[in-house]
N, C-alpha and C. Protein backbone atom coordinates (compact mmCIF):
# COMPACT_ATOMS: atom_id res chain seq x y z
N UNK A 1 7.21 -94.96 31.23
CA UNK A 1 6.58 -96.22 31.49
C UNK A 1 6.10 -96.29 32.93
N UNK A 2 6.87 -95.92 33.62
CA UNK A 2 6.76 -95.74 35.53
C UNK A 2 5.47 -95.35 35.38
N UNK A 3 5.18 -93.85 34.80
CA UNK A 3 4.37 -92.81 34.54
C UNK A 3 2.95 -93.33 34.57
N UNK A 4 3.05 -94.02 33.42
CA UNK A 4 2.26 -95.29 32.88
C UNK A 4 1.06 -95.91 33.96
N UNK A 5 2.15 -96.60 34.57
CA UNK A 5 1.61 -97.47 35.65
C UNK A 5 1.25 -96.73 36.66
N UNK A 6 1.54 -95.82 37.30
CA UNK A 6 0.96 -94.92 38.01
C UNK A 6 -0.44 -94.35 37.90
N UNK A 7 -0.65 -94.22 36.95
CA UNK A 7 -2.09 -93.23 36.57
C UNK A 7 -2.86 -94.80 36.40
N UNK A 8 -2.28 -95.66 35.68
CA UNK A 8 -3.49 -97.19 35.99
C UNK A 8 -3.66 -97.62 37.46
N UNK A 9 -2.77 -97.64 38.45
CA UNK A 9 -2.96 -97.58 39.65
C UNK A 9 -3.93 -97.18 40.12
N UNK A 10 -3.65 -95.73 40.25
CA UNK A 10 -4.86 -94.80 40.39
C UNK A 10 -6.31 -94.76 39.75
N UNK A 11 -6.23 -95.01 38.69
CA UNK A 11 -7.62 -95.71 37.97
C UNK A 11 -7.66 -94.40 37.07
N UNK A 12 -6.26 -93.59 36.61
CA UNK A 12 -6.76 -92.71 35.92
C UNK A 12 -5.72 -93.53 34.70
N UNK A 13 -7.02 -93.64 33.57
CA UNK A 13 -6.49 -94.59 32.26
C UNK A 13 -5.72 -93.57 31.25
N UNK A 14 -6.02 -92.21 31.03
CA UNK A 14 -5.67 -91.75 30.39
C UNK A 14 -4.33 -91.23 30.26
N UNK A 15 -3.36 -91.26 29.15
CA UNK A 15 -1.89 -91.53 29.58
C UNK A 15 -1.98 -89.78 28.89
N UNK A 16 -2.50 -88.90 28.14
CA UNK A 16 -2.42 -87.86 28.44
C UNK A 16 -3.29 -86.80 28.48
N UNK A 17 -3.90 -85.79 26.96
CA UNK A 17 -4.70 -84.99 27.46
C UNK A 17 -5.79 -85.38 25.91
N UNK A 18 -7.11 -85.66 26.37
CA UNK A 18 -7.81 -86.13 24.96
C UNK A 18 -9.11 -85.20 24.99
N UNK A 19 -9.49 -84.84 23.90
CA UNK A 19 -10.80 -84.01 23.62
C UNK A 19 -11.95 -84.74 23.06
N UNK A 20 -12.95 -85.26 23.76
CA UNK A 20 -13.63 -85.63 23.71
C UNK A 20 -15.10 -85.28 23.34
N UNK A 21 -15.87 -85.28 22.11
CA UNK A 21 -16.96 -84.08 21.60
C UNK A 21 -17.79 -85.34 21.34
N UNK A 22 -18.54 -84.46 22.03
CA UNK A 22 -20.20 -85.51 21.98
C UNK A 22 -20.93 -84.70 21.13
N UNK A 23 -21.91 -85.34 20.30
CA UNK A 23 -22.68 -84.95 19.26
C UNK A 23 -24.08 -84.99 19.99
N UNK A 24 -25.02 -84.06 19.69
CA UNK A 24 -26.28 -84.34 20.50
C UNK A 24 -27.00 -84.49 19.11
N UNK A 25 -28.00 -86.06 19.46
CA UNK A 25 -28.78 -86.84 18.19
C UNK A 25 -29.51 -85.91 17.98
N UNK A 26 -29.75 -85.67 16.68
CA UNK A 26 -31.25 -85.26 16.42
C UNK A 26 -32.18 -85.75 16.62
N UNK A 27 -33.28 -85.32 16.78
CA UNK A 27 -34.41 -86.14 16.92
C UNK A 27 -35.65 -85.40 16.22
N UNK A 28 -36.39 -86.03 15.17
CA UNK A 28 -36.79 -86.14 14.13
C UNK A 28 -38.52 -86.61 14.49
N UNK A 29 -39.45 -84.92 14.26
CA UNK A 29 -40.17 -85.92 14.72
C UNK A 29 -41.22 -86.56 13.54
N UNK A 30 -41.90 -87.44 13.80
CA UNK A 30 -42.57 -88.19 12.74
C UNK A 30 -43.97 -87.97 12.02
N UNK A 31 -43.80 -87.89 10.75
CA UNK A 31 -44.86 -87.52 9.63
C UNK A 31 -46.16 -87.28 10.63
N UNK A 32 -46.96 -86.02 10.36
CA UNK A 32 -48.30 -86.94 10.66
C UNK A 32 -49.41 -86.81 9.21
N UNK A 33 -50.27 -87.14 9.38
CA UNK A 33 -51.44 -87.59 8.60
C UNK A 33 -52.65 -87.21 9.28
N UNK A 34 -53.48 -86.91 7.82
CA UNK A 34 -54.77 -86.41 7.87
C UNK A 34 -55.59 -87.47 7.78
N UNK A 35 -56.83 -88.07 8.38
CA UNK A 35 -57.49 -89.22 8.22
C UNK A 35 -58.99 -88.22 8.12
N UNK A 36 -59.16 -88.46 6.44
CA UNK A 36 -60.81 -88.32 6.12
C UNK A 36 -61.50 -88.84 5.59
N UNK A 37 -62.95 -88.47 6.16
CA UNK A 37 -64.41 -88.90 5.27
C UNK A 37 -64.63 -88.27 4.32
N UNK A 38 -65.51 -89.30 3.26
CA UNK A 38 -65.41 -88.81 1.73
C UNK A 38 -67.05 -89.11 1.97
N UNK A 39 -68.01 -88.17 1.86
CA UNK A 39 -69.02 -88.35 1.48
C UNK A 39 -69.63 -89.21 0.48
N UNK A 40 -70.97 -89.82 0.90
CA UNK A 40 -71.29 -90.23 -0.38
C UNK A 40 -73.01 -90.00 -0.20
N UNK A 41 -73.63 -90.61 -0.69
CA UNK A 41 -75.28 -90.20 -1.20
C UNK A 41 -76.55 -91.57 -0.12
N UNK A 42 -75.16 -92.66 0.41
CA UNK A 42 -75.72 -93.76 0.77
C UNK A 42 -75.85 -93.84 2.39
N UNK A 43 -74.63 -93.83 2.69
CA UNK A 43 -74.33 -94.14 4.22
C UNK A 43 -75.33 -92.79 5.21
N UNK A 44 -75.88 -93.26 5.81
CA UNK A 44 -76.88 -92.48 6.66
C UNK A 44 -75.77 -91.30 8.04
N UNK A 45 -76.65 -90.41 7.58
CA UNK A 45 -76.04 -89.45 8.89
C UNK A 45 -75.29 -89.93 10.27
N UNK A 46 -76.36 -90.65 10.51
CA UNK A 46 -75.99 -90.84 12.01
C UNK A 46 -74.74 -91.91 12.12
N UNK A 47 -74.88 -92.73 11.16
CA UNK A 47 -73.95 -93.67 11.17
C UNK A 47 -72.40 -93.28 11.11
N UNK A 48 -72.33 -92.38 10.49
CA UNK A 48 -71.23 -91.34 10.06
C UNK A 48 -70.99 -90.80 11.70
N UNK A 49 -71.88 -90.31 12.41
CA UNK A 49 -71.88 -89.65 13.75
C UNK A 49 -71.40 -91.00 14.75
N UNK A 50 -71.77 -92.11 14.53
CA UNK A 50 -71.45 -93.14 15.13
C UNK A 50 -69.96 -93.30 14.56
N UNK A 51 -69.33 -93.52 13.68
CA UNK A 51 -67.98 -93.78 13.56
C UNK A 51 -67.53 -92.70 14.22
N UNK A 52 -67.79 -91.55 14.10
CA UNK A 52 -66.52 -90.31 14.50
C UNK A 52 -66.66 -89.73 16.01
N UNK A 53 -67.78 -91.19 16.69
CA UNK A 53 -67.86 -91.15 18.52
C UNK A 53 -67.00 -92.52 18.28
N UNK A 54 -67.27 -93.66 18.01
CA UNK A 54 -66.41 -94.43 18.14
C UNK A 54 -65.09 -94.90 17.75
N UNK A 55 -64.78 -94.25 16.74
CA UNK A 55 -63.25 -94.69 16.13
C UNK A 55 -62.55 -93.36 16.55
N UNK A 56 -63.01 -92.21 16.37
CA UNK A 56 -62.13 -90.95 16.71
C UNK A 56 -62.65 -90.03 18.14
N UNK A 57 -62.86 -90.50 18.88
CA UNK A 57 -63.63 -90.01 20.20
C UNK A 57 -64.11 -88.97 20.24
N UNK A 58 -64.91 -88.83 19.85
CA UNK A 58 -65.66 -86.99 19.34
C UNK A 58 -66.91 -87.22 20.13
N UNK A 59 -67.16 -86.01 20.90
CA UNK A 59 -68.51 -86.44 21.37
C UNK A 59 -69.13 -85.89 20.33
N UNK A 60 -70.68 -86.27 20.60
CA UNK A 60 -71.93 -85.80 20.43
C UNK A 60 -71.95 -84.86 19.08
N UNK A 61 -71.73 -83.39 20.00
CA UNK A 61 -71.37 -82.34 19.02
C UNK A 61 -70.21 -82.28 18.02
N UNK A 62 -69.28 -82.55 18.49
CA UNK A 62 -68.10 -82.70 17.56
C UNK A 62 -68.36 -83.35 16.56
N UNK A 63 -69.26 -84.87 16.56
CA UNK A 63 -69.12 -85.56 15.20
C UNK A 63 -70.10 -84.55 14.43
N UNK A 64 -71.26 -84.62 15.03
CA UNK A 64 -71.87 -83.89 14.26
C UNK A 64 -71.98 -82.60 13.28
N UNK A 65 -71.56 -82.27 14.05
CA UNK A 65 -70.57 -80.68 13.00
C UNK A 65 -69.53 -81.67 12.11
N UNK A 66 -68.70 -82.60 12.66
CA UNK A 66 -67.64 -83.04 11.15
C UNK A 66 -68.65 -83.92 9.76
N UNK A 67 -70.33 -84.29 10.33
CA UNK A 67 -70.87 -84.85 9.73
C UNK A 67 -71.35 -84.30 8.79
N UNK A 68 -71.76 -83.09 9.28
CA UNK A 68 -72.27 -82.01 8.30
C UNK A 68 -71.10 -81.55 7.25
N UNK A 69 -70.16 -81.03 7.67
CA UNK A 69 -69.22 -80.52 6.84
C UNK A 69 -68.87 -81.46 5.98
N UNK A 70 -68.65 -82.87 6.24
CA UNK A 70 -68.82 -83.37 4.95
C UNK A 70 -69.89 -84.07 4.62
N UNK A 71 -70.59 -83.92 5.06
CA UNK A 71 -72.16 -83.61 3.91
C UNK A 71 -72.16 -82.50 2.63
N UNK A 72 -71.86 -81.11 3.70
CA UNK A 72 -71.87 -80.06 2.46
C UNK A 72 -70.82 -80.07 1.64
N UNK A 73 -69.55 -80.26 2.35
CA UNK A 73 -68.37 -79.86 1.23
C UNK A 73 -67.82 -80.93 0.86
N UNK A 74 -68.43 -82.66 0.98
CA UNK A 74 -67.84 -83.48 0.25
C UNK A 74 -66.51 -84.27 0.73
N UNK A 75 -65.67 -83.62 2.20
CA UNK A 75 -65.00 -84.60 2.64
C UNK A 75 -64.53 -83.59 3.90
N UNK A 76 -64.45 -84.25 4.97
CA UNK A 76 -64.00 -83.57 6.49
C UNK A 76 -63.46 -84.65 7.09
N UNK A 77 -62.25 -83.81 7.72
CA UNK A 77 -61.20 -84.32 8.80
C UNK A 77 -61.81 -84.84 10.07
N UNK A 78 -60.98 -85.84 10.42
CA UNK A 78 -61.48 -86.78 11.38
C UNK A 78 -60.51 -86.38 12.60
N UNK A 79 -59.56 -86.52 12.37
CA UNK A 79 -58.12 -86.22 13.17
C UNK A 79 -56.77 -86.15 12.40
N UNK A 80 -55.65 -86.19 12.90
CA UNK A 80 -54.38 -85.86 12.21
C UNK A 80 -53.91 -86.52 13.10
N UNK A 81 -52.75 -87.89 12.54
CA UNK A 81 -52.14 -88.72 13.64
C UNK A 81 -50.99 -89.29 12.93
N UNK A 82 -49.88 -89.76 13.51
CA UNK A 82 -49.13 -90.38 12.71
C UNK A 82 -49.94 -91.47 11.91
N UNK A 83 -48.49 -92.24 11.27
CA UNK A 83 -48.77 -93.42 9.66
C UNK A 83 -49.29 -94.20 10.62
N UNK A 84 -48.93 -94.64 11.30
CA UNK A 84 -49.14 -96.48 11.87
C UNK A 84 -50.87 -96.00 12.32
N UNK A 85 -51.28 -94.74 13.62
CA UNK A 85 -52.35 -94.68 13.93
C UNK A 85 -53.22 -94.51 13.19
N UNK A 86 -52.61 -93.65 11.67
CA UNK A 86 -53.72 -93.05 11.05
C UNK A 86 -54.27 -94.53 10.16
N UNK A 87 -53.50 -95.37 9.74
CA UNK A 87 -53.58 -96.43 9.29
C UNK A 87 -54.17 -97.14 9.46
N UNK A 88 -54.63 -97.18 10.74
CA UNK A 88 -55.37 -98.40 11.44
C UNK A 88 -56.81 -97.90 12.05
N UNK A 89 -56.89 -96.57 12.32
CA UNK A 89 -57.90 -95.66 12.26
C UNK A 89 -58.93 -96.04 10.74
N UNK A 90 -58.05 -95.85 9.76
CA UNK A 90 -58.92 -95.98 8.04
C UNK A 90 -59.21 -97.01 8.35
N UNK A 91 -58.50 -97.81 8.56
CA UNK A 91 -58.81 -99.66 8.56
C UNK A 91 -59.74 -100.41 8.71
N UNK A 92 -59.88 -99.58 10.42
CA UNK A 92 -61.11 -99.81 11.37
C UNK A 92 -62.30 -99.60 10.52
N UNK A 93 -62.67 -97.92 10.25
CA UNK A 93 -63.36 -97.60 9.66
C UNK A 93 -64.24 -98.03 8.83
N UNK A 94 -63.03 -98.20 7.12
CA UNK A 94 -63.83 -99.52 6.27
C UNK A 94 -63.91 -100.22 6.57
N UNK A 95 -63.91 -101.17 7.63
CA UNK A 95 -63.75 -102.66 8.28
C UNK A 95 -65.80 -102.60 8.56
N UNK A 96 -65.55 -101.75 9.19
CA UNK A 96 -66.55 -101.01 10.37
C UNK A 96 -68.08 -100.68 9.15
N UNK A 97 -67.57 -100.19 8.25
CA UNK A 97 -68.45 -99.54 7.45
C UNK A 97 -69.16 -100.75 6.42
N UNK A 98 -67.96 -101.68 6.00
CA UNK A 98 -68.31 -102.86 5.23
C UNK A 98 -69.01 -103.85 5.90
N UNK A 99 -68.86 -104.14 7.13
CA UNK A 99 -69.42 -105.01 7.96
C UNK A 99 -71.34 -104.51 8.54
N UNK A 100 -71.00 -103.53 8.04
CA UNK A 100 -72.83 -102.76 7.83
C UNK A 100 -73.36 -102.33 6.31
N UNK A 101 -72.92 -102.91 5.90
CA UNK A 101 -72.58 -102.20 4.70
C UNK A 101 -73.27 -101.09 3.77
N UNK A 102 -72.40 -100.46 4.27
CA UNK A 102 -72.39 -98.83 4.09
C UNK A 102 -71.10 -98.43 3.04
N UNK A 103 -71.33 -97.64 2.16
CA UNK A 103 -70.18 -97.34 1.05
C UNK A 103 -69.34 -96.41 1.62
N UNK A 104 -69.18 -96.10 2.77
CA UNK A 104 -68.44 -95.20 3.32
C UNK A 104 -67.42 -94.94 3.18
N UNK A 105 -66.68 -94.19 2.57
CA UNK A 105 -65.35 -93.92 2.49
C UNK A 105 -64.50 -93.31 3.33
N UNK A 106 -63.18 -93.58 3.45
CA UNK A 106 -62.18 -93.19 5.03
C UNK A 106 -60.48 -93.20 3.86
N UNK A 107 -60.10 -92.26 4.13
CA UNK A 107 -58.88 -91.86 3.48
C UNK A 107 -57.62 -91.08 4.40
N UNK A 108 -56.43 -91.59 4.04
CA UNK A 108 -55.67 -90.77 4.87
C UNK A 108 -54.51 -90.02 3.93
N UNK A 109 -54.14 -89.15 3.89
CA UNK A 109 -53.22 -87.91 3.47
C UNK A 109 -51.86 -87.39 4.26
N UNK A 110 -50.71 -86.83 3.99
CA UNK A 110 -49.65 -86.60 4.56
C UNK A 110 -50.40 -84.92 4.45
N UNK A 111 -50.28 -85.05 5.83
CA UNK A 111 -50.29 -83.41 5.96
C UNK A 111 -49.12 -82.56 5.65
């Protein structure tokens, strides 16, 4: 008991010998997603080149090559981002596309 009070004195709490194991968290990182254009026969080239400078920051050349590719093959990647960004990316998009209205299609996928 003396013993006791001694080591609380001192500020050492521990009354004898304890093993103490820390776990290191995982950390998990989060889904991402494919956000694409689906061609169609209506929505004009450039307009397509205008969404993928303004919603996905592509210059110039960049959209244009993703414009073409889905021209020819019917649907091309925009970017790959998590749920919440890729989500709101599509959103924009049809928001964007309906408000001109253009049949444009914008889809997102779990990569």
């Amino acid at each position: 008991m003396m013993a006791d009070e001694e080591r609380r004195r001192r500020g050492d709490n521990t009354p004898g010998t304890a093993v103490i194991t820390r776990t290191k968290p995982q950390v998990k990182r989060p889904s991402l997603y494919r956000v694409l254009l689906i061609n169609d026969d209506y929505t004009p080239m450039e307009f397509v080149v205008h969404v993928l400078e303004q919603f996905f920051n592509k210059n110039r050349e960049e959209a244009t090559t993703i414009m073409l590719h889905v021209h020819k093959h019917g649907v091309g990647e925009c970017g790959v981002f998590t749920y919440e960004v890729a989500e709101t990316k599509v959103t924009q998009v049809m928001d964007f596309a309906r408000k001109h209205q253009h049949p444009l299609q914008c889809v997102m996928e779990k990569k």
